[in-house]
N, C-alpha and C. Protein backbone atom coordinates (compact mmCIF):
# COMPACT_ATOMS: atom_id res chain seq x y z
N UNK A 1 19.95 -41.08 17.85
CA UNK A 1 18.62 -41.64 17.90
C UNK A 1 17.80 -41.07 16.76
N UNK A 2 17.66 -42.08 15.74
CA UNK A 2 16.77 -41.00 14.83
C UNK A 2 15.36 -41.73 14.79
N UNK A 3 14.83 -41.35 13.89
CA UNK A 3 12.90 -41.39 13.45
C UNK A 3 12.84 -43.25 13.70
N UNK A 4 13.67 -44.12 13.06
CA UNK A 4 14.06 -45.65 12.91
C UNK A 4 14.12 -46.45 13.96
N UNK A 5 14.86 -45.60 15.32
CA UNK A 5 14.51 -46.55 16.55
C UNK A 5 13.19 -46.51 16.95
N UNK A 6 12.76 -44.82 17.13
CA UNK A 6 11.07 -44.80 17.63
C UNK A 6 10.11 -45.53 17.30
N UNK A 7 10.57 -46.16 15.92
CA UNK A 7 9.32 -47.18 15.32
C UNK A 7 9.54 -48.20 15.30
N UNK A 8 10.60 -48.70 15.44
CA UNK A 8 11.18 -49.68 16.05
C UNK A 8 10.29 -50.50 17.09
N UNK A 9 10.87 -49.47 17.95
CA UNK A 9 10.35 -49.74 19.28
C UNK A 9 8.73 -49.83 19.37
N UNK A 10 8.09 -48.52 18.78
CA UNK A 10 6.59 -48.74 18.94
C UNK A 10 6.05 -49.98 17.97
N UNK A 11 6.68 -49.93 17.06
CA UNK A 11 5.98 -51.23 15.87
C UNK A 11 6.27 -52.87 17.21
N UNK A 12 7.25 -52.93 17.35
CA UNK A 12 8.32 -54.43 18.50
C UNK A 12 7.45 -54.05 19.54
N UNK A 13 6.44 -53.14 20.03
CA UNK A 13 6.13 -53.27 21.75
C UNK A 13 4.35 -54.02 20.91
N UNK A 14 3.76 -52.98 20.21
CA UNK A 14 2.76 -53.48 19.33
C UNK A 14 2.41 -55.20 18.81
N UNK A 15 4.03 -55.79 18.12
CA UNK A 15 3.90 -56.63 17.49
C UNK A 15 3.92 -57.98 19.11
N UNK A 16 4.76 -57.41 20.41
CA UNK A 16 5.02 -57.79 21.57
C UNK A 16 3.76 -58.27 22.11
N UNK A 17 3.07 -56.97 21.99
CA UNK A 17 1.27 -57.21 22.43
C UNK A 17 0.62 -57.97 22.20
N UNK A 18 0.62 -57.67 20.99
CA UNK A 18 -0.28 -58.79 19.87
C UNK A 18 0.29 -60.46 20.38
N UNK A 19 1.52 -60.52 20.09
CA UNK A 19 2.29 -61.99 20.46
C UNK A 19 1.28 -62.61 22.28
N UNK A 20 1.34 -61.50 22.97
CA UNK A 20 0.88 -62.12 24.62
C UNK A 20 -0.51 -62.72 24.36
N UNK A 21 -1.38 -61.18 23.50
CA UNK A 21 -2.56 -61.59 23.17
C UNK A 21 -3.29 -63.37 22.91
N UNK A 22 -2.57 -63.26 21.57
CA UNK A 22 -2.37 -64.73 20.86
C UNK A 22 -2.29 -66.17 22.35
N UNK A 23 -0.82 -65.78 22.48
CA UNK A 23 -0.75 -66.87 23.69
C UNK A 23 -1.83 -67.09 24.40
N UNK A 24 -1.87 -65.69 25.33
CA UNK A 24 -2.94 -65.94 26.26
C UNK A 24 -4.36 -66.35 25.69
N UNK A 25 -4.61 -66.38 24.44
CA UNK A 25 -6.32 -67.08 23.85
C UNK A 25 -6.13 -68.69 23.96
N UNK A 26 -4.63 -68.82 23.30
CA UNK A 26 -4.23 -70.17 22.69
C UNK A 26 -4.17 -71.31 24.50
N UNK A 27 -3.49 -70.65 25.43
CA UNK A 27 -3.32 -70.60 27.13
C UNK A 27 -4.99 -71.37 27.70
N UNK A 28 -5.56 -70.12 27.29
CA UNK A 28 -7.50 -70.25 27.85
C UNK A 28 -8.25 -71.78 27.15
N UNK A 29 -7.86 -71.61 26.07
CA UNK A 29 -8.68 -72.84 25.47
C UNK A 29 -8.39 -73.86 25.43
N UNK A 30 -7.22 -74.33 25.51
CA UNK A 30 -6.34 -75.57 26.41
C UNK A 30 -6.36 -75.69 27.95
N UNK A 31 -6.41 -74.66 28.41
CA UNK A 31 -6.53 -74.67 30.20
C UNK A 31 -8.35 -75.64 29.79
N UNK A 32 -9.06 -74.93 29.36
CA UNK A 32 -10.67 -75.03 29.54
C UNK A 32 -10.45 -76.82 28.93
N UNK A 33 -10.11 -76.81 27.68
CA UNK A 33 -9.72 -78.74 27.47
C UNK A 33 -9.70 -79.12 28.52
N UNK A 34 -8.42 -79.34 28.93
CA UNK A 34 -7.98 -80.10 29.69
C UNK A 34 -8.69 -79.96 30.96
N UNK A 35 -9.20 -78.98 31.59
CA UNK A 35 -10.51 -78.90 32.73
C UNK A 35 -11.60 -79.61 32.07
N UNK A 36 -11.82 -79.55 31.21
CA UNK A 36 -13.25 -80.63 30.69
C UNK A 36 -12.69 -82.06 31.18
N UNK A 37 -12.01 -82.82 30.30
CA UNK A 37 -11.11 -83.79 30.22
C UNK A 37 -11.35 -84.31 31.84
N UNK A 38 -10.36 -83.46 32.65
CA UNK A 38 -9.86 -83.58 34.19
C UNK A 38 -11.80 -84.24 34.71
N UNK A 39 -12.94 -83.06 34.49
CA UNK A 39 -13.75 -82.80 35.17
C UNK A 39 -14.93 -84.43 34.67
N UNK A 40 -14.28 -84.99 33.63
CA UNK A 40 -14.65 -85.98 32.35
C UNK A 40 -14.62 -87.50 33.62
N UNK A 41 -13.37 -86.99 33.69
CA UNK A 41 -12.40 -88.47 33.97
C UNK A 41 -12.77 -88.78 35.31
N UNK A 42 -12.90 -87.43 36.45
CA UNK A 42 -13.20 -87.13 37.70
C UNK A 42 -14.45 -87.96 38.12
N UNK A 43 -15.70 -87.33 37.22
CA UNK A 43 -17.21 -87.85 37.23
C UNK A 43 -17.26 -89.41 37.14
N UNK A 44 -16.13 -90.10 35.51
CA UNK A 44 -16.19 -91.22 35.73
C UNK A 44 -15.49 -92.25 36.80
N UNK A 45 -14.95 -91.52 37.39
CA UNK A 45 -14.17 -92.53 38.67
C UNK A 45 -14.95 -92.08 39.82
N UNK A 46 -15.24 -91.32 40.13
CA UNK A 46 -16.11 -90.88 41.95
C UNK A 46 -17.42 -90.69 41.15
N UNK A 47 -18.19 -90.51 40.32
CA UNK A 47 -19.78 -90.19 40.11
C UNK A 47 -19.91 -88.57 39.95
N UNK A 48 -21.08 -87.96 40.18
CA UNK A 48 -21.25 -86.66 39.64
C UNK A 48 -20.95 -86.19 41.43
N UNK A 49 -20.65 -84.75 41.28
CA UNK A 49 -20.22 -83.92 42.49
C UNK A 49 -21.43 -83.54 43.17
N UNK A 50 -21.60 -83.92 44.35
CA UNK A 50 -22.83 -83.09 44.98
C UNK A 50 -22.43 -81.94 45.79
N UNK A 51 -23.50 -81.13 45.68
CA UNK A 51 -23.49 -79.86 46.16
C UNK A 51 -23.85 -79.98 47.60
């Protein structure tokens, strides 16, 4: 095991992170679309939601 795996590993868990990060922004702002969209389409077929 020398100096080459350790950074390996810490640089690959780092670059790992970063990768979920990314997704999960890219995940949120398409979920939130497509809830607009859904909430769009909803209003125009039944009217606005009453409380």
């Amino acid at each position: 095991m020398g100096g080459i795996t350790d950074e390996w590993l810490f640089y690959g868990g780092m670059f790992l992170a970063a990768g979920s990060l990314i997704a999960l922004i890219l995940y949120l702002c398409v979920s939130k679309l497509r809830f607009a969209r859904l909430r769009a389409q909803l209003e125009k077929e039944y009217g606005k939601r009453e409380r």
